[in-house]
N, C-alpha and C. Protein backbone atom coordinates (compact mmCIF):
# COMPACT_ATOMS: atom_id res chain seq x y z
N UNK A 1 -198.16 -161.23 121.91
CA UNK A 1 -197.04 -161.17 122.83
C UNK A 1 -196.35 -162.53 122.86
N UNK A 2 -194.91 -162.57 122.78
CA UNK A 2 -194.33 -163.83 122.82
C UNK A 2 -194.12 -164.34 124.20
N UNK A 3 -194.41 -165.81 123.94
CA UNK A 3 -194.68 -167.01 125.72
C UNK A 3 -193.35 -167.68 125.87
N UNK A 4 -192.36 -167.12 126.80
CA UNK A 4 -191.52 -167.84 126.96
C UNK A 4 -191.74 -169.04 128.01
N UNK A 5 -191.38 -170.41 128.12
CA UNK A 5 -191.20 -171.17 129.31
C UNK A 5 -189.96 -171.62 129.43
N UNK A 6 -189.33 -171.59 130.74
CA UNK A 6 -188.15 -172.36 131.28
C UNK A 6 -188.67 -173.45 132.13
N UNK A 7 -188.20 -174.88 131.42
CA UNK A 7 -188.99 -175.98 131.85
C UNK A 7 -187.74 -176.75 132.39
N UNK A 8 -188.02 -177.00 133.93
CA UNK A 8 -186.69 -177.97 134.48
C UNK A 8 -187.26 -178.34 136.21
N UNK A 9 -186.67 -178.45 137.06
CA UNK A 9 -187.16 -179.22 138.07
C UNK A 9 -186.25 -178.14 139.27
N UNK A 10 -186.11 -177.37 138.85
CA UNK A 10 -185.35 -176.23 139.77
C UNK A 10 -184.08 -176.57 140.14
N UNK A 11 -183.60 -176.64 139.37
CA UNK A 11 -181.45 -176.98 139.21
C UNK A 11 -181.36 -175.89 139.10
N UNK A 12 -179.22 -175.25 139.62
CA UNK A 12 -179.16 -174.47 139.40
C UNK A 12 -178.36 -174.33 137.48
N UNK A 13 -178.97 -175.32 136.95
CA UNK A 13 -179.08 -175.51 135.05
C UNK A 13 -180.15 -174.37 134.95
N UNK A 14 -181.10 -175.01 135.51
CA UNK A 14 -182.65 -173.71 134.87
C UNK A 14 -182.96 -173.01 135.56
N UNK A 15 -181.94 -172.68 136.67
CA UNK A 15 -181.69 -170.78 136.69
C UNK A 15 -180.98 -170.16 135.96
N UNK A 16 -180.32 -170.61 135.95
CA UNK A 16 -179.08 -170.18 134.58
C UNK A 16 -179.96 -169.48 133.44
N UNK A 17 -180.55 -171.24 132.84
CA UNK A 17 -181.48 -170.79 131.81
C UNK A 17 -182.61 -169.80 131.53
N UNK A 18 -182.93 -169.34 132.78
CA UNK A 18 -184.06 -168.42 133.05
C UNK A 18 -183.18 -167.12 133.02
N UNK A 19 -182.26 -167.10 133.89
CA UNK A 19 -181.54 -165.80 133.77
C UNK A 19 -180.95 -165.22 132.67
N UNK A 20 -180.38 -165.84 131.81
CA UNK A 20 -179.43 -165.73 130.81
C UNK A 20 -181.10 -165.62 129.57
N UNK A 21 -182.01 -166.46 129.59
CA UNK A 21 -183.33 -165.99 128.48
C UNK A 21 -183.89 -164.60 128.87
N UNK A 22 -183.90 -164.21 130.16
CA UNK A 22 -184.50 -162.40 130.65
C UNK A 22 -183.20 -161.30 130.13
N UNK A 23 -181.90 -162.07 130.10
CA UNK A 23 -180.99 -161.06 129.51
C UNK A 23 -181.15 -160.83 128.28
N UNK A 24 -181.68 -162.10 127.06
CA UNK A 24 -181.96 -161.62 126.00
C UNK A 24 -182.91 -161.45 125.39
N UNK A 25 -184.02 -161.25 126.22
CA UNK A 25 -185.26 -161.00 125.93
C UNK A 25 -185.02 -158.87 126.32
N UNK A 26 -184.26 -158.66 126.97
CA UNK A 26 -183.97 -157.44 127.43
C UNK A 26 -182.95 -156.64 126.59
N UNK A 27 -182.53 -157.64 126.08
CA UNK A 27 -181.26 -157.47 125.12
C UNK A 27 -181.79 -156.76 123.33
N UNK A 28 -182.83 -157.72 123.52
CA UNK A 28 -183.87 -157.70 122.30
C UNK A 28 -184.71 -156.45 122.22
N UNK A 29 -185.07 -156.49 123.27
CA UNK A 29 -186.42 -155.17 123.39
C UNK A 29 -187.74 -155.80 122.88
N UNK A 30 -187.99 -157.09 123.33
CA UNK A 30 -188.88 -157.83 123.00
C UNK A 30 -189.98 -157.85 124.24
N UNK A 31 -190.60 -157.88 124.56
CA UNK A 31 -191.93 -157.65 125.61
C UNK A 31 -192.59 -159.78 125.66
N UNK A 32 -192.80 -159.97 126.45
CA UNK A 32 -192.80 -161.43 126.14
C UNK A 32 -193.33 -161.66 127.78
N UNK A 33 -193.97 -162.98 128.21
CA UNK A 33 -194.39 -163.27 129.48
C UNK A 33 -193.05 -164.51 129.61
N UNK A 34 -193.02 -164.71 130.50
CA UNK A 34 -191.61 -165.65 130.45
C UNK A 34 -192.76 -166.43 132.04
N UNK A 35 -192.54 -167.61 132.00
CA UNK A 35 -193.05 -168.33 133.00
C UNK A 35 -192.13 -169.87 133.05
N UNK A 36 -191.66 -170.50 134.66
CA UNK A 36 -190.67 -170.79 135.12
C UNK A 36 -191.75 -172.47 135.07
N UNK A 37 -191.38 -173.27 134.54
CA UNK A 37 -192.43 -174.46 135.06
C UNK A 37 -191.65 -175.82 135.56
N UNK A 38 -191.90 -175.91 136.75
CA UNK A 38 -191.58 -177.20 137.42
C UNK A 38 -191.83 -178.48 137.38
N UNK A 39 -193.23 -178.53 136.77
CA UNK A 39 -193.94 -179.81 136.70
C UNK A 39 -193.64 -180.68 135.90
N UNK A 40 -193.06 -181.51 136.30
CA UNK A 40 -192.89 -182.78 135.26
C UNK A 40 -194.27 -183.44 134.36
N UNK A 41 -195.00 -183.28 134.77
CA UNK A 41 -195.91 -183.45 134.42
C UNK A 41 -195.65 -182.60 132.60
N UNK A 42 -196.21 -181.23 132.91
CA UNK A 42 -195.69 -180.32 131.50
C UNK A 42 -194.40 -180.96 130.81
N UNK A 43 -193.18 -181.50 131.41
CA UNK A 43 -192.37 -181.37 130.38
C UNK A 43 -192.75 -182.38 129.45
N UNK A 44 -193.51 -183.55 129.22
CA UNK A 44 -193.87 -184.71 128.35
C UNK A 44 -194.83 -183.95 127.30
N UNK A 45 -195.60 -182.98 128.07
CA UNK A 45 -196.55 -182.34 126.69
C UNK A 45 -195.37 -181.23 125.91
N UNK A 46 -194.03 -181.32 126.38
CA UNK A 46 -193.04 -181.30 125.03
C UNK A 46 -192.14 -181.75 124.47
N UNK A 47 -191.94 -183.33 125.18
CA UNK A 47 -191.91 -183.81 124.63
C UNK A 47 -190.30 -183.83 125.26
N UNK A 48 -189.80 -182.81 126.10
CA UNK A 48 -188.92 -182.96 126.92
C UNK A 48 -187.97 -183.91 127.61
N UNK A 49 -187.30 -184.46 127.10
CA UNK A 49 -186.48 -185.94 127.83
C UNK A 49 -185.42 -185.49 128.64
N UNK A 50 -184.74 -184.42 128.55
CA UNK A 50 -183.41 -183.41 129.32
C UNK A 50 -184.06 -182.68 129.91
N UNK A 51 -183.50 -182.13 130.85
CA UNK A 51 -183.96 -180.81 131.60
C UNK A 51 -182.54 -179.48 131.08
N UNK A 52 -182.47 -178.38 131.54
CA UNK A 52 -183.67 -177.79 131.35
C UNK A 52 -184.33 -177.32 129.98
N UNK A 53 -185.31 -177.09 129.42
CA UNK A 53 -186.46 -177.18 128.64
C UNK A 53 -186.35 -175.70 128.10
N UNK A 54 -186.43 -174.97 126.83
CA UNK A 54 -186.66 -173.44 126.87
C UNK A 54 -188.05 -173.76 125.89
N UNK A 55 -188.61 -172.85 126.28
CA UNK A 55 -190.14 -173.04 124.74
C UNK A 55 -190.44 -171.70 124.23
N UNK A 56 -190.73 -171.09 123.35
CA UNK A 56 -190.79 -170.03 122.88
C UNK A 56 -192.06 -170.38 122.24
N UNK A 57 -193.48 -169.31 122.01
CA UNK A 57 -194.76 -169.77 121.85
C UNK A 57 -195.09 -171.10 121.61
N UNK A 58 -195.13 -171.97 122.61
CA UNK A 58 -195.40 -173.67 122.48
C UNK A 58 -194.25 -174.49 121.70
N UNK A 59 -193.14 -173.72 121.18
CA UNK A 59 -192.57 -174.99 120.66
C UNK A 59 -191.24 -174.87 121.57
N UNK A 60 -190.89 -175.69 121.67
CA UNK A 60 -189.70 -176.34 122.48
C UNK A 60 -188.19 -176.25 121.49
N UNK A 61 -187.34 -175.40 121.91
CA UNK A 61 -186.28 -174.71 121.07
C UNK A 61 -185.05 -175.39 121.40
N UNK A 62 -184.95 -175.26 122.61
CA UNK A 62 -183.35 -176.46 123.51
C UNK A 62 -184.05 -176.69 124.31
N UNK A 63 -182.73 -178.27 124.42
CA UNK A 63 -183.11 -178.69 125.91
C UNK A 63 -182.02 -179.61 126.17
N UNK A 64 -181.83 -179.90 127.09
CA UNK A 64 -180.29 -180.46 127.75
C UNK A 64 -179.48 -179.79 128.43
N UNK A 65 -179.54 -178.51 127.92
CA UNK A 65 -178.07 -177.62 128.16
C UNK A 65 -178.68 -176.12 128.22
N UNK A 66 -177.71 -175.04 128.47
CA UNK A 66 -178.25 -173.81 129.04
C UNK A 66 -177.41 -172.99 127.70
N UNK A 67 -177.74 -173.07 126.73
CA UNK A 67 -177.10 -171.45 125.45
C UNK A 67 -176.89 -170.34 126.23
N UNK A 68 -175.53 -169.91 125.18
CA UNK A 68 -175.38 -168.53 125.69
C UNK A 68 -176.34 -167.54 125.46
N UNK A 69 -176.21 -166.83 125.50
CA UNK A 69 -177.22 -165.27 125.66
C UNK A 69 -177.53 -165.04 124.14
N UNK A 70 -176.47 -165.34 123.00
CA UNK A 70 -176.43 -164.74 121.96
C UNK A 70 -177.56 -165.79 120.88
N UNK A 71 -177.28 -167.07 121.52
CA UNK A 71 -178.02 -168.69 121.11
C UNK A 71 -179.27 -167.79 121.13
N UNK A 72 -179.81 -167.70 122.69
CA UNK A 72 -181.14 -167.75 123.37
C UNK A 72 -181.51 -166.59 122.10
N UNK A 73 -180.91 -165.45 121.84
CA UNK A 73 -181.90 -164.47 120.61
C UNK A 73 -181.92 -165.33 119.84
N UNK A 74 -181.07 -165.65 118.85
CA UNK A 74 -181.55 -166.89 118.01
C UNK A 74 -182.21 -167.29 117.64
N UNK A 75 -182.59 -168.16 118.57
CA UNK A 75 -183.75 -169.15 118.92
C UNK A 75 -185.08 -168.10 119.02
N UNK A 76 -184.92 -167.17 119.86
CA UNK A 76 -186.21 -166.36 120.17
C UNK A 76 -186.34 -165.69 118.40
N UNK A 77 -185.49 -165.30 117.92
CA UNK A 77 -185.66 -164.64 116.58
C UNK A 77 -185.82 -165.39 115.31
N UNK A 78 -185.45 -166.83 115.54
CA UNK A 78 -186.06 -167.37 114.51
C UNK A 78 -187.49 -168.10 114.37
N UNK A 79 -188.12 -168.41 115.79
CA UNK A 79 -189.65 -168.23 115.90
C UNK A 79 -189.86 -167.43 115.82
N UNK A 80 -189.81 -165.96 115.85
CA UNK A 80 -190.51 -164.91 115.17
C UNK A 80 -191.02 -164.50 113.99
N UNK A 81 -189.43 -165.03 113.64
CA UNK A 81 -189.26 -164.77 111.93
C UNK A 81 -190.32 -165.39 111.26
N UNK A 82 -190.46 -167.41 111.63
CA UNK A 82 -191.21 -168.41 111.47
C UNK A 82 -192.79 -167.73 111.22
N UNK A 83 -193.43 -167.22 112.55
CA UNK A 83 -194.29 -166.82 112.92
C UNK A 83 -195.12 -165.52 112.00
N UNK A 84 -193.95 -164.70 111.54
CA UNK A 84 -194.17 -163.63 110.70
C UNK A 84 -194.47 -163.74 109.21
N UNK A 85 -193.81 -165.06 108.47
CA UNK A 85 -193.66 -165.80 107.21
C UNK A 85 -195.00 -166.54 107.44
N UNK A 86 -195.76 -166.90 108.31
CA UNK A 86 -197.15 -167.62 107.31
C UNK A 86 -198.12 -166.92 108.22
């Protein structure tokens, strides 16, 4: 199952980002746990310097800015792809 995280400090940036990643995770027909993380602490174990943060199974995809809906598959579909190839 794919691990989404939206990593930011609760702006309304990484609601955005959370909302707009459940539209294309829904968009997708992809089944995935999506979890919202606040802790600054977490964002250094990615290494995170911007907020807000997106991670798709542990790796860290954007960060600074909130992608459109069409980005966020993208991103979610080319770690898949990644994932599927080795």
């Amino acid at each position: 199952m794919l691990r989404v995280k939206v990593l930011g400090p609760g702006c309304a940036n990484c609601a955005r980002l959370k909302a707009t990643t459940v539209e294309a995770l829904e968009a997708m027909g992809v089944e995935a746990t999506l979890e919202y993380v606040t802790d600054p602490t977490e964002f250094f174990k990615y290494r995170l310097m911007m907020t807000p943060g997106l991670v798709v199974n542990e790796k860290l995809v954007c960060a600074g800015r909130v992608p459109p809906k069409a980005e966020v598959m993208t991103l979610i579909a080319n770690v898949l792809t990644a994932e599927a190839a080795s």
